[in-house]
Protein backbone atom coordinates (compact mmCIF):
# COMPACT_ATOMS: atom_id res chain seq x y z
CA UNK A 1 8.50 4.66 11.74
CA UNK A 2 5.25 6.11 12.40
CA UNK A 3 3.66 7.42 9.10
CA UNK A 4 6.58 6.44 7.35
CA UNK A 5 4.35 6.18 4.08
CA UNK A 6 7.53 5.57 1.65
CA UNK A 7 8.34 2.17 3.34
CA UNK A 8 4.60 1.00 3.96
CA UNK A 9 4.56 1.59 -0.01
CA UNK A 10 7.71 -0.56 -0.28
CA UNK A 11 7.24 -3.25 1.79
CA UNK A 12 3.31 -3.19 0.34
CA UNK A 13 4.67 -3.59 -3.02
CA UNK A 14 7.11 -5.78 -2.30
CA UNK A 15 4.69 -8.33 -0.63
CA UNK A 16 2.08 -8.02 -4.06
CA UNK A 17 4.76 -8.68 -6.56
CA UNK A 18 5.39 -11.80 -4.27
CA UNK A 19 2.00 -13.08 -4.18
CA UNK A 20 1.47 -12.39 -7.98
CA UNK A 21 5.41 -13.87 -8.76
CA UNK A 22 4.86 -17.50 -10.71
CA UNK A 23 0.83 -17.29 -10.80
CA UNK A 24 -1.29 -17.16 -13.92
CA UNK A 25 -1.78 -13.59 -13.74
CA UNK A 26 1.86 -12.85 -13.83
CA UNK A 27 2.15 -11.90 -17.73
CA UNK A 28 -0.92 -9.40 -16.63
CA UNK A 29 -0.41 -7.73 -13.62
CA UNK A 30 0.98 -4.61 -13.50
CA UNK A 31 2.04 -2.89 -10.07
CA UNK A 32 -0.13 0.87 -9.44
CA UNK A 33 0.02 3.44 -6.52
CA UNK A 34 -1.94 2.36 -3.32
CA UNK A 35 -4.36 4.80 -2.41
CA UNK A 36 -2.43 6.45 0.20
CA UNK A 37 0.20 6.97 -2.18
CA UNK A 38 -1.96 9.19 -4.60
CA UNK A 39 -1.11 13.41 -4.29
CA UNK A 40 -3.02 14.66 -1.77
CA UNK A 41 -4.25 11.40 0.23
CA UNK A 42 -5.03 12.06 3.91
CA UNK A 43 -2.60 10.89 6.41
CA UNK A 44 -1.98 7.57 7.77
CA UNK A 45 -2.97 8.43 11.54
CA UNK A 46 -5.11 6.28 13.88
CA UNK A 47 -8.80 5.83 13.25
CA UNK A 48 -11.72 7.61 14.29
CA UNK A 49 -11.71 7.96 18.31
CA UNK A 50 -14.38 6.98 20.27
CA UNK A 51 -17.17 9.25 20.96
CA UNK A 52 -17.07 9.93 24.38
């Protein structure tokens, strides 16, 4: 599943609307696009490598 960005945006949002379910903030929050889900955000890769 490596840079599978459409279920790491799933499973992402899935987890926030769990943690926001039954809270005080509930009537507030409203879901938005992670960053990596914006048009024309870099891809998810591994980090920087070391120099070397």
């Amino acid at each position: 599943m490596a840079d599978d960005r459409d279920a790491l945006a799933r499973l992402l949002h899935r987890w926030e609307a769990e943690n926001v379910r039954g809270t005080a903030i509930e009537p507030h929050w409203q879901p938005s696009p992670f960053p990596f889900e914006e048009a024309g955000a870099p891809g998810l890769g591994p980090g920087p490598r070391p120099a070397g």
